[in-house]
C-alpha atoms as a PDB file:
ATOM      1  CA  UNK A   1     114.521  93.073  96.371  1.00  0.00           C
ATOM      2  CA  UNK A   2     117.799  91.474  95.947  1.00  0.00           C
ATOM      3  CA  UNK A   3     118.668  87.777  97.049  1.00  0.00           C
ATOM      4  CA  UNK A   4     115.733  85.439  97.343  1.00  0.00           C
ATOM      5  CA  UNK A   5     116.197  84.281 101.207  1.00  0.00           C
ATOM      6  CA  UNK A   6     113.907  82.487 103.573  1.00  0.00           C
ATOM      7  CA  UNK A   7     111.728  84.761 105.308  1.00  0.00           C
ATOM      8  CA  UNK A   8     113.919  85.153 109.127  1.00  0.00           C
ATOM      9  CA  UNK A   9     116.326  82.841 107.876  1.00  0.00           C
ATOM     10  CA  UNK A  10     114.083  80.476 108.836  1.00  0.00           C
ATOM     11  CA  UNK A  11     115.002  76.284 108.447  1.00  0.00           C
ATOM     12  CA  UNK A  12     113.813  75.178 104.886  1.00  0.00           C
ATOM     13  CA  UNK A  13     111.303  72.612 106.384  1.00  0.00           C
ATOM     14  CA  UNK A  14     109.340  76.194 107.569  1.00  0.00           C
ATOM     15  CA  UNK A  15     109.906  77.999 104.417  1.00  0.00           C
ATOM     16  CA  UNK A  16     108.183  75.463 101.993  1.00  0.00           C
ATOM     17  CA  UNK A  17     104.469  76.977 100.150  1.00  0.00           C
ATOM     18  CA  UNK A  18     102.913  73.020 100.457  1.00  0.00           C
ATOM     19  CA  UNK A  19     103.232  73.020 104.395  1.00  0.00           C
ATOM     20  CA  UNK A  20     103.538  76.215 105.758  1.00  0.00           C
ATOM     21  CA  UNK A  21     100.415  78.147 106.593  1.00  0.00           C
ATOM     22  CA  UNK A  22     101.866  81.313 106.313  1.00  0.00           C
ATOM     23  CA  UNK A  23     102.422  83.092 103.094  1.00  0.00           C
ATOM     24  CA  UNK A  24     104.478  86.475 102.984  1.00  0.00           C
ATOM     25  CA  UNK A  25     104.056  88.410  99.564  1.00  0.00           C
ATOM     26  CA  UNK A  26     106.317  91.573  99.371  1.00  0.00           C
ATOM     27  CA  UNK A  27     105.526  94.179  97.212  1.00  0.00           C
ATOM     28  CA  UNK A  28     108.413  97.225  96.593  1.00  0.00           C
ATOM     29  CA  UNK A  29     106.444  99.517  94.609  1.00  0.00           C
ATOM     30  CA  UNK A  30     106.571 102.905  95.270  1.00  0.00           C
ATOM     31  CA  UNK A  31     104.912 105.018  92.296  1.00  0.00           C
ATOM     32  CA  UNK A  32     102.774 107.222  93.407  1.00  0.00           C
ATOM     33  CA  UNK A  33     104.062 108.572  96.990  1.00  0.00           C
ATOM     34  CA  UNK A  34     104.435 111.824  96.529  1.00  0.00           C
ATOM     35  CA  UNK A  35     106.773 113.804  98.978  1.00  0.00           C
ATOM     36  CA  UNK A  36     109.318 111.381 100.598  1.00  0.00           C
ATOM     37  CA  UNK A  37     110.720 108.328  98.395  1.00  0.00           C
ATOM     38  CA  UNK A  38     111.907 105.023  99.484  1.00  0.00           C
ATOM     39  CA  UNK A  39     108.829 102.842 100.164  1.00  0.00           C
ATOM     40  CA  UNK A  40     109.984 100.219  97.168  1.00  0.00           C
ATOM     41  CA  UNK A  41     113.217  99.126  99.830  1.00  0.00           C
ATOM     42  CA  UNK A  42     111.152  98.676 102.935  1.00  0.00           C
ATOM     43  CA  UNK A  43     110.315  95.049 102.076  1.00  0.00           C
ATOM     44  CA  UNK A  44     114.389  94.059 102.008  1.00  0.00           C
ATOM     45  CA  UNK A  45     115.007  96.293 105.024  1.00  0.00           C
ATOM     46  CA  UNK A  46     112.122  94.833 106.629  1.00  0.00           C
ATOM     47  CA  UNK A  47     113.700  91.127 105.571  1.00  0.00           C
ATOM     48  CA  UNK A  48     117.222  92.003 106.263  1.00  0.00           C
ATOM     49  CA  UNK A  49     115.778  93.133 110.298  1.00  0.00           C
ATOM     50  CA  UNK A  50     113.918  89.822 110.387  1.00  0.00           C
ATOM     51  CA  UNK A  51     116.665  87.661 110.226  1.00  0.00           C
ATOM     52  CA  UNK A  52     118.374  89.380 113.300  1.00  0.00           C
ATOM     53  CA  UNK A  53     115.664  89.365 115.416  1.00  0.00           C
ATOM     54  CA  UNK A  54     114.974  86.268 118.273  1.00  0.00           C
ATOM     55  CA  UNK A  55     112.153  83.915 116.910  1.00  0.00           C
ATOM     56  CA  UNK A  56     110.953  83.176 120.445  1.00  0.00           C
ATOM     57  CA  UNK A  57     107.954  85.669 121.359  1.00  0.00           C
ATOM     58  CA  UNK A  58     108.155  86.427 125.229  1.00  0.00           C
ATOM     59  CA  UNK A  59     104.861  87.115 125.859  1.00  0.00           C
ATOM     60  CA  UNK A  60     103.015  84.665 123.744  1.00  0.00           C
ATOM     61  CA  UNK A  61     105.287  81.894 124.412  1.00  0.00           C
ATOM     62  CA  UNK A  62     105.757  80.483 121.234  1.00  0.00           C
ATOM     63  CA  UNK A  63     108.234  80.348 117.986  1.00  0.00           C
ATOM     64  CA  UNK A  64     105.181  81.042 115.349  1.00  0.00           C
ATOM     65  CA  UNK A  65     107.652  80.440 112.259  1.00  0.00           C
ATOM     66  CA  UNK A  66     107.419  76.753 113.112  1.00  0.00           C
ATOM     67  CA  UNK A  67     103.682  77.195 111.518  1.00  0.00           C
ATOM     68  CA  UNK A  68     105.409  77.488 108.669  1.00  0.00           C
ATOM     69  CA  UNK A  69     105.970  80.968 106.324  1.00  0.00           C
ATOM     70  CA  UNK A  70     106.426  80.891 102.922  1.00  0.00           C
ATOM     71  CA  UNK A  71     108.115  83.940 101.388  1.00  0.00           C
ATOM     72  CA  UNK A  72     106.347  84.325  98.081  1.00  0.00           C
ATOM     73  CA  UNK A  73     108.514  86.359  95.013  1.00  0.00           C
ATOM     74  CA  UNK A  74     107.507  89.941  94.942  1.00  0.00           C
ATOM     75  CA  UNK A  75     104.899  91.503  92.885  1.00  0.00           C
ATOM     76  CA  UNK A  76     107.291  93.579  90.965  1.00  0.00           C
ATOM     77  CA  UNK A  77     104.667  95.472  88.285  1.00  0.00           C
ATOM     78  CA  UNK A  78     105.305  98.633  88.243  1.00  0.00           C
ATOM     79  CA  UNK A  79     104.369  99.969  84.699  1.00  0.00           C
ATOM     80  CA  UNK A  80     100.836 101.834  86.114  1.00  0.00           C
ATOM     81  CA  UNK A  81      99.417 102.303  89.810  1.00  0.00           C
ATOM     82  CA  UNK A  82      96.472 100.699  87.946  1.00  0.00           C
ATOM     83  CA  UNK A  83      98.054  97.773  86.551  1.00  0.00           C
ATOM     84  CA  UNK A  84     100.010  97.381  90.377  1.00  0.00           C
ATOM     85  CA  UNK A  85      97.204  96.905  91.659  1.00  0.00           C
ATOM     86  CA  UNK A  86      95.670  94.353  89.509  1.00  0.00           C
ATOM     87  CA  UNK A  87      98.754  92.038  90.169  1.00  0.00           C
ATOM     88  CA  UNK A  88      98.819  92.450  94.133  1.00  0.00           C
ATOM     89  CA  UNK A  89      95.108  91.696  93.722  1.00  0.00           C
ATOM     90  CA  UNK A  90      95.459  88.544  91.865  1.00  0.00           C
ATOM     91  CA  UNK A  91      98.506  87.377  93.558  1.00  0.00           C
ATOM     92  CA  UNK A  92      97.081  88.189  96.912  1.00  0.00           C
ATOM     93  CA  UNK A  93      93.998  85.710  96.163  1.00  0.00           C
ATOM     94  CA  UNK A  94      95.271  82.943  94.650  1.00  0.00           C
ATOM     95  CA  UNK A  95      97.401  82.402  97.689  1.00  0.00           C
ATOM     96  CA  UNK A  96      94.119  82.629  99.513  1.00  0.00           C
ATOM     97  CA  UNK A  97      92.958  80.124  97.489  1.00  0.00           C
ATOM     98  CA  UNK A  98      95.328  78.104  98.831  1.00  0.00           C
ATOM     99  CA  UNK A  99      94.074  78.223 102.178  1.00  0.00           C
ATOM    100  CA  UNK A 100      97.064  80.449 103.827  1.00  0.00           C
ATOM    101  CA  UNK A 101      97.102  83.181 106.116  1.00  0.00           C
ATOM    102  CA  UNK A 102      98.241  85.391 103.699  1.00  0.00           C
ATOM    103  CA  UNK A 103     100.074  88.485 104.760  1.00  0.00           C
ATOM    104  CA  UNK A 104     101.819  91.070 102.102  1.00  0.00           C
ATOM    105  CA  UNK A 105     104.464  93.592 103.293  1.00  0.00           C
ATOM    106  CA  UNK A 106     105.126  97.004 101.145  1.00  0.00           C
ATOM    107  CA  UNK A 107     105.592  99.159  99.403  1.00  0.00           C
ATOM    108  CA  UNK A 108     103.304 102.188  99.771  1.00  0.00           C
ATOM    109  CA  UNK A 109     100.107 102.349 100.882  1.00  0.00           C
ATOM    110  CA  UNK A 110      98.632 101.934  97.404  1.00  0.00           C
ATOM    111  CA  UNK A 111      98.993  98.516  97.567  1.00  0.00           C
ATOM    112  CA  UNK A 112      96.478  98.111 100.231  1.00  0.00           C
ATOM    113  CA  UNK A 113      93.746  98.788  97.330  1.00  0.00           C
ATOM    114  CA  UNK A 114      94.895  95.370  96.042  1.00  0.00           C
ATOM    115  CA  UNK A 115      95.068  93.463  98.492  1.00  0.00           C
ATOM    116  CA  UNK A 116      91.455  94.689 100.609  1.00  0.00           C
ATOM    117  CA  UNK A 117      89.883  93.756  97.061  1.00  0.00           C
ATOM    118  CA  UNK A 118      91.069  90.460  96.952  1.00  0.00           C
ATOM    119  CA  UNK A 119      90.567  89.787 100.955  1.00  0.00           C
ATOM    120  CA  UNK A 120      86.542  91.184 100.586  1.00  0.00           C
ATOM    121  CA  UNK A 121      86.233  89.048  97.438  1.00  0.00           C
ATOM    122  CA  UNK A 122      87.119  86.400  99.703  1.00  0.00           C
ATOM    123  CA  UNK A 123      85.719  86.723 103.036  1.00  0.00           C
ATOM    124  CA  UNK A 124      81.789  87.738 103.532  1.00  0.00           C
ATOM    125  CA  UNK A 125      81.286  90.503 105.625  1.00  0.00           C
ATOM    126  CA  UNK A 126      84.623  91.786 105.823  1.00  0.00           C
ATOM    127  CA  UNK A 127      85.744  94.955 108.273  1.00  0.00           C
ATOM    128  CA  UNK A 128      89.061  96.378 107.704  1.00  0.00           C
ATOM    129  CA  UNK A 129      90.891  98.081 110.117  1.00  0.00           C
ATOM    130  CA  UNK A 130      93.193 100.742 108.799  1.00  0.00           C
ATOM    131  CA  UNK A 131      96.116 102.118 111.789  1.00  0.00           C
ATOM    132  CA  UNK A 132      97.371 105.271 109.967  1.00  0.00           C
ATOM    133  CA  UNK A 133      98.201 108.849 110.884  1.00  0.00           C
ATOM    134  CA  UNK A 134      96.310 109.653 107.193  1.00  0.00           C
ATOM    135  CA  UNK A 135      92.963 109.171 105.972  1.00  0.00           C
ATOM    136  CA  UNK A 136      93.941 108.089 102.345  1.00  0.00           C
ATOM    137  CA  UNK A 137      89.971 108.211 102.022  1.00  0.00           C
ATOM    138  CA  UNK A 138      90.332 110.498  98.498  1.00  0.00           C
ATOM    139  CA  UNK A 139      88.818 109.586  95.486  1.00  0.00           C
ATOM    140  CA  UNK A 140      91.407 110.373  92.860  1.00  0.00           C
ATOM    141  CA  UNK A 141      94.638 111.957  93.678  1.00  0.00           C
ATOM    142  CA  UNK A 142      97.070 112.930  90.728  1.00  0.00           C
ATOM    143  CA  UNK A 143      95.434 112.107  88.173  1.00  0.00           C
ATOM    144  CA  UNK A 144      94.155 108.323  89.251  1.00  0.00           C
ATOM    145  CA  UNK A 145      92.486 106.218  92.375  1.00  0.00           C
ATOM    146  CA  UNK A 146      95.107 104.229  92.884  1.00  0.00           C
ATOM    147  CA  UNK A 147      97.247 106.653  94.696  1.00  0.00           C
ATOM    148  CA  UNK A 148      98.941 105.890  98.510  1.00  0.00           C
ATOM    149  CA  UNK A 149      96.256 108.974  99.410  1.00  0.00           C
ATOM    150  CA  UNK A 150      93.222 106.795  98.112  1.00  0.00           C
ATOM    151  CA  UNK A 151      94.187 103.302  99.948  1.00  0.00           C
ATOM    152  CA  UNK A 152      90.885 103.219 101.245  1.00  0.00           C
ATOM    153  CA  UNK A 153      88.837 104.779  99.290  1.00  0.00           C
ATOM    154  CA  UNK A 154      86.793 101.598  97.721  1.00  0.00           C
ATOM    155  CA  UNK A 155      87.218  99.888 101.236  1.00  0.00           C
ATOM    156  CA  UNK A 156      85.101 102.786 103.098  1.00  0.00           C
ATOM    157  CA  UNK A 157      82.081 101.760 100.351  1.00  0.00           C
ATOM    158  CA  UNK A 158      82.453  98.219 100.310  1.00  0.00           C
ATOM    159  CA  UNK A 159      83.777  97.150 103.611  1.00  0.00           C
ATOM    160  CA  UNK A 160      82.840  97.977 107.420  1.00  0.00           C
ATOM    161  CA  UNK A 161      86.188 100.336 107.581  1.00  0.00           C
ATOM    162  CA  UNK A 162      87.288 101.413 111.144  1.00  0.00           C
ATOM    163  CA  UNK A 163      90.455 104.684 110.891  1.00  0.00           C
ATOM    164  CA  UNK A 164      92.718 104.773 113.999  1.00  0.00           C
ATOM    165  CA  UNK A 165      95.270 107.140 114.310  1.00  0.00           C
ATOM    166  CA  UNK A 166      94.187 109.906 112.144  1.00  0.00           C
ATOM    167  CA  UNK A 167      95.943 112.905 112.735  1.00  0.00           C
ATOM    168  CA  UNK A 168      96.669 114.267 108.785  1.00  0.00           C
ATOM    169  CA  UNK A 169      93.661 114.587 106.364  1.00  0.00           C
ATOM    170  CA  UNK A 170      92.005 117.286 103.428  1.00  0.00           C
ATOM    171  CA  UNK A 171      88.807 118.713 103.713  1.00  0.00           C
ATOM    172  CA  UNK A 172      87.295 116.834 101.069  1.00  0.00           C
ATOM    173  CA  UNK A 173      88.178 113.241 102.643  1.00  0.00           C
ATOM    174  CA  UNK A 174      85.175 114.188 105.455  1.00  0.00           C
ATOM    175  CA  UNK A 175      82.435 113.457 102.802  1.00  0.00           C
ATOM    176  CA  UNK A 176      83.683 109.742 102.824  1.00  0.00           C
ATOM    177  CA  UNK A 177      84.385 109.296 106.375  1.00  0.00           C
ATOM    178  CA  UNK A 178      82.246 107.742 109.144  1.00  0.00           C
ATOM    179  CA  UNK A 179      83.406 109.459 111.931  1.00  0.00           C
ATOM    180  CA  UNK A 180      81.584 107.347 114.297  1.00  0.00           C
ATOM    181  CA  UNK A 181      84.229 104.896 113.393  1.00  0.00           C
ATOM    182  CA  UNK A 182      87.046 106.872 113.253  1.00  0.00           C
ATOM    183  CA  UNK A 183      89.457 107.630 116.032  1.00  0.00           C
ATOM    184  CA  UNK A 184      90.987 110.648 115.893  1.00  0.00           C
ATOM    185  CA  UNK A 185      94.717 109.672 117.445  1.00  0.00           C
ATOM    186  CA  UNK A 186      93.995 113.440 119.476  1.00  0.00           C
ATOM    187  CA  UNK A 187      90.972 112.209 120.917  1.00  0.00           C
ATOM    188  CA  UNK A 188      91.518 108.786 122.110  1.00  0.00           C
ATOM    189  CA  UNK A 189      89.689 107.760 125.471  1.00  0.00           C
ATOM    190  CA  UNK A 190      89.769 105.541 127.812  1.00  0.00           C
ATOM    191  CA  UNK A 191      87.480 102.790 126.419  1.00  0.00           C
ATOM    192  CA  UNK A 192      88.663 103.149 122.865  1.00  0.00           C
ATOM    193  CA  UNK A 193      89.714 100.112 121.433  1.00  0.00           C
ATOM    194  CA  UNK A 194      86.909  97.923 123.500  1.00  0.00           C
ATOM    195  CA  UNK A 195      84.097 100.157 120.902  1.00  0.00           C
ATOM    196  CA  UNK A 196      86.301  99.713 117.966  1.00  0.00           C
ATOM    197  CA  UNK A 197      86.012  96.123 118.893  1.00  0.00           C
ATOM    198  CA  UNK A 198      82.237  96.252 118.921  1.00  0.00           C
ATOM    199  CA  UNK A 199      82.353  98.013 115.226  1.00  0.00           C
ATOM    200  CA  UNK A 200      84.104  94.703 114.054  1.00  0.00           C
ATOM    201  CA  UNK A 201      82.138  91.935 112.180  1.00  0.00           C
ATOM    202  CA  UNK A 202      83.490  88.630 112.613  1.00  0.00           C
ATOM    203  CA  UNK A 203      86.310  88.781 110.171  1.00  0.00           C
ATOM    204  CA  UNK A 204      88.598  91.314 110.053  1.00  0.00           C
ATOM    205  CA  UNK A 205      91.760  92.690 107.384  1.00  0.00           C
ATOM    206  CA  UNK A 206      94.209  94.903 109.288  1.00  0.00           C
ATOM    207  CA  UNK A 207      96.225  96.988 107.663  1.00  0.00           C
ATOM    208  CA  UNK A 208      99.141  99.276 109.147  1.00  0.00           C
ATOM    209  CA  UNK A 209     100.853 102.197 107.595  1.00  0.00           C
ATOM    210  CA  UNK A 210     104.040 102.674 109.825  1.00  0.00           C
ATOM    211  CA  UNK A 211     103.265 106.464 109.848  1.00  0.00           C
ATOM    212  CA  UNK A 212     100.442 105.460 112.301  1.00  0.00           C
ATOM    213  CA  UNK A 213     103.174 105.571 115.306  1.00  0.00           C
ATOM    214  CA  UNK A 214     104.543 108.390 116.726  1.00  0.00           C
ATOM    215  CA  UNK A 215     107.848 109.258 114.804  1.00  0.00           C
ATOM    216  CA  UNK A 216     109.935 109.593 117.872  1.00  0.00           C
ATOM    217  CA  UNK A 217     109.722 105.538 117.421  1.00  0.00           C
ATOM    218  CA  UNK A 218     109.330 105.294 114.055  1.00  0.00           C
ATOM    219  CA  UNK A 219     110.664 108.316 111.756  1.00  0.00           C
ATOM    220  CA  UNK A 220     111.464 106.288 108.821  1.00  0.00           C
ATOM    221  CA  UNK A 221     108.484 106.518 106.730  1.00  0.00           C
ATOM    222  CA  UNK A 222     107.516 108.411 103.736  1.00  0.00           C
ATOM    223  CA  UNK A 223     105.239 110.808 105.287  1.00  0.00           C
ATOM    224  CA  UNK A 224     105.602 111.163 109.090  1.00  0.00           C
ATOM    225  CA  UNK A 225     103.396 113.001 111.652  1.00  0.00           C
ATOM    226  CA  UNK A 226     103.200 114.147 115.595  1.00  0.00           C
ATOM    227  CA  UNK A 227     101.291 113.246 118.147  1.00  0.00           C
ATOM    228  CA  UNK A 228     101.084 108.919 117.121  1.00  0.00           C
ATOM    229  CA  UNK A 229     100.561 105.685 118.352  1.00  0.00           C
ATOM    230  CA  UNK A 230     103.302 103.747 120.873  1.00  0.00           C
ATOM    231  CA  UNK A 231     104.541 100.576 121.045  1.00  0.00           C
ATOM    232  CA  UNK A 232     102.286  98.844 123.645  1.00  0.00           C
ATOM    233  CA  UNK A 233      99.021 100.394 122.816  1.00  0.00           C
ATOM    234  CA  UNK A 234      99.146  99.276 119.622  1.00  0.00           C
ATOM    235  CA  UNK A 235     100.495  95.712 120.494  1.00  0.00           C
ATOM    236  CA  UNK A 236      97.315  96.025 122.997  1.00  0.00           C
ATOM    237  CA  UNK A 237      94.983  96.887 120.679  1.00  0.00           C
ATOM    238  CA  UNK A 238      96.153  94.371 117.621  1.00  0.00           C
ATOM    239  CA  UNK A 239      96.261  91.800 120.635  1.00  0.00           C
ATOM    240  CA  UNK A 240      92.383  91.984 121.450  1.00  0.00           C
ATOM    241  CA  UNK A 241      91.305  91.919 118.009  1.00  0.00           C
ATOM    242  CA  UNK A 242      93.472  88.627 117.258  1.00  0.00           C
ATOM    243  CA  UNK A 243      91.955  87.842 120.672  1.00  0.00           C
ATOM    244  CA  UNK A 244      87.876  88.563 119.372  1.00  0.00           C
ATOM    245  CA  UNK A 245      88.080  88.245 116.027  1.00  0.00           C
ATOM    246  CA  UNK A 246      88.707  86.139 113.092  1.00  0.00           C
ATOM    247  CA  UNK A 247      91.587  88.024 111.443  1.00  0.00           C
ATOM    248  CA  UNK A 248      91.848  86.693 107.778  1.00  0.00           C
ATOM    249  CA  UNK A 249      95.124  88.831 107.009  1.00  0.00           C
ATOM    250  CA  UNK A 250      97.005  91.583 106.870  1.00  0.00           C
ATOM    251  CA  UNK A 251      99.653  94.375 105.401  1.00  0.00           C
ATOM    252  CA  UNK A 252     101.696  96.212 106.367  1.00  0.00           C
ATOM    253  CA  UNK A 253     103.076  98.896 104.143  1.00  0.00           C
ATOM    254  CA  UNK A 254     105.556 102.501 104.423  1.00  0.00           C
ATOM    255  CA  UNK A 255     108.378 101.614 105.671  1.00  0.00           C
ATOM    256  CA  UNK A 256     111.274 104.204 104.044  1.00  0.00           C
ATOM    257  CA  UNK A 257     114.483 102.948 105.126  1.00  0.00           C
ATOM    258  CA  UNK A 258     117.216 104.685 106.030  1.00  0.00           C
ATOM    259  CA  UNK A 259     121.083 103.859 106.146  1.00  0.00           C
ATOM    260  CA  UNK A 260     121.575 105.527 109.284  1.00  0.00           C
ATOM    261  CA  UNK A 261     118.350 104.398 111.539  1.00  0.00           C
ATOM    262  CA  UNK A 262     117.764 101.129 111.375  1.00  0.00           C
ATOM    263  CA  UNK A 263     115.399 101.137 114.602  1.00  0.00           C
ATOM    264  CA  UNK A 264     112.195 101.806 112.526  1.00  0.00           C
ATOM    265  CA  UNK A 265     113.648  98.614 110.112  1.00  0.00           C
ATOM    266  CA  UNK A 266     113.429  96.507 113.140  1.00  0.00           C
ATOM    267  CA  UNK A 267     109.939  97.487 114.718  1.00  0.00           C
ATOM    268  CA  UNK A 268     108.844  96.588 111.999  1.00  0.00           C
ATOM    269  CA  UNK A 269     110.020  93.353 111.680  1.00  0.00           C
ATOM    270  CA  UNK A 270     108.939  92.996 115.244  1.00  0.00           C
ATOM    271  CA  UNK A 271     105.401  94.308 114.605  1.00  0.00           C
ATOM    272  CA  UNK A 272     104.806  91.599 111.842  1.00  0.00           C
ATOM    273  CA  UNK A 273     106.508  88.607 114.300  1.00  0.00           C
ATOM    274  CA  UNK A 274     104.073  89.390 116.817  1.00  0.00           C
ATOM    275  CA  UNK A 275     101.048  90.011 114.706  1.00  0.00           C
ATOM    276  CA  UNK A 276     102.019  86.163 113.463  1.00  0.00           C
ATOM    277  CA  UNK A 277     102.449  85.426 116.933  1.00  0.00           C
ATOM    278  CA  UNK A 278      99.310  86.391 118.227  1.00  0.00           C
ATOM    279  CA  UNK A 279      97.129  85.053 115.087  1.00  0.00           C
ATOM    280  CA  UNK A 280      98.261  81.326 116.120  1.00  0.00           C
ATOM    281  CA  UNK A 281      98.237  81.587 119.952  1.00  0.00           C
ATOM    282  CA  UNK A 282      94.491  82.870 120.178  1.00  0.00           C
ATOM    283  CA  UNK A 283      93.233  81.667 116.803  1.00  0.00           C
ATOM    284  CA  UNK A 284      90.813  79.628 118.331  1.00  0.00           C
ATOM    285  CA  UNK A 285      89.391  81.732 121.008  1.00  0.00           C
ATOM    286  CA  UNK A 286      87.314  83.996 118.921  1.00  0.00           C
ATOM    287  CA  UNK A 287      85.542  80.842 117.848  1.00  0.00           C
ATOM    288  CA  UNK A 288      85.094  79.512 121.572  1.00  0.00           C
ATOM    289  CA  UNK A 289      83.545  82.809 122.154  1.00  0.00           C
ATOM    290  CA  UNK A 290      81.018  83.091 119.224  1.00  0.00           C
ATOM    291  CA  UNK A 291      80.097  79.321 120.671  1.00  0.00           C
ATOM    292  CA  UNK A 292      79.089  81.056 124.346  1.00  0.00           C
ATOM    293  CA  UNK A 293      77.153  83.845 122.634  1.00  0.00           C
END
């Protein structure tokens, strides 16, 4: 992380912690990935994309950043995965103490360990829904469980966890997978998403690991894999679970950059803009719907 900007170059009035009800919390840690490095940068490229991208969303019809996002410093501990993971976890809730939609942009996937424990300590009932070529569902890996290839690990026994995308796992990961709620990214059907939806309880933690599309759209990331996720899908997908659910936050993490393909820089920065976009525009109409049940 270099200069400390406003998140989009956003007007200060939007940018402030007391009024906005956004928070942004980037974390570039990348300690334990173990083939491709580069993860730490993705929250600056990510940044430096988001302030040349158009803040008006076509489809939703709205300029979210006028809700306000605060770009929170970066959790910068590095010294242990372990001790990582402790600060992400503490700075992740006491923002959500605060009463923001808090929203944390890595880093490798690692992080996510943090940041589910602090959303479950926070919300009752909690699913998450992890969009990710890998299963990261191992125990330990390299000598300690907070590794990129355990992200989920704790979620899958004390959340509702839902995989989609999975195309890249070990044998042993099986023995802590509910394959009833995982979709396989080779085996997705026609009514997919609508029985993820039904797997949901009412509030829901999303997290994304950029290797979860295809690389043809996306090939900078640490790890990439065939045979992923596209552009609309996924915007479809994220859209009806914004739509039917109450989403209480979410990360986003992988993102390698690189110098001469800045295309993956800017989907991402367009993937977070419209997940923001589509919290505020339907926000309300999961509620409305619980009310008609």
């Amino acid at each position: 992380m270099t200069t400390k900007k406003n998140y989009a170059g956003i007007p200060d009035k939007y940018a402030r912690l007391d009024d906005a009800k956004v928070v942004l919390i980037p974390v570039p840690y990348d300690g334990t990935s173990t083939w491709q490095k580069g993860a730490d940068k993705g929250p600056q490229a990510f940044l430096d994309a988001s302030e040349n991208m158009e803040l008006f969303d076509i489809e939703t019809r709205t300029e979210v950043y006028k809700k306000g996002v605060y770009l929170a410093p970066p959790v910068t501990e590095n010294s242990s995965p372990e001790k990582m993971v402790e600060a992400v976890h503490k700075t992740t809730k006491n923002y959500i103490k605060q009463d923001k939609f808090v929203t944390i942009f890595g880093g490798e996937h690692s992080i996510s360990i943090g940041t589910i424990r602090a959303f479950n300590e926070s919300f009752e009932d909690l699913t998450v829904v992890q969009i990710d070529a890998h299963a990261d569902l191992r125990k330990e890996y390299e000598g300690t469980s907070c590794n990129h290839a355990c992200a989920v690990h704790e979620a899958s026994k004390t959340t509702n966890l839902i995989q989609v995308g999975i195309r890249s796992m070990d044998e042993e990961e099986l023995q802590y997978m509910d394959e009833n709620q995982t979709y396989f990214a080779h085996d997705l059907y026609e009514d997919w998403m609508d029985d993820a939806l039904g797997q949901m309880t009412p509030n829901v933690f999303i997290t994304i690991d950029l290797d979860a599309f295809d690389p043809s759209i996306l090939p900078s990331t640490g790890t990439p894999e065939p045979g992923g996720l596209f552009w609309y899908e996924t915007l479809d997908f994220l859209k009806l679970i914004f739509k039917k659910k109450n989403v209480v936050g979410f990360d986003i993490v992988e993102l390698c950059p690189n110098a001469q393909e800045k295309s993956s820089d800017f989907l991402a920065a367009k993937l977070y803009y419209k997940m923001l976009s589509y919290k505020f525009k339907y926000e309300n109409i999961s509620e409305e719907d619980d009310e008609d049940e």
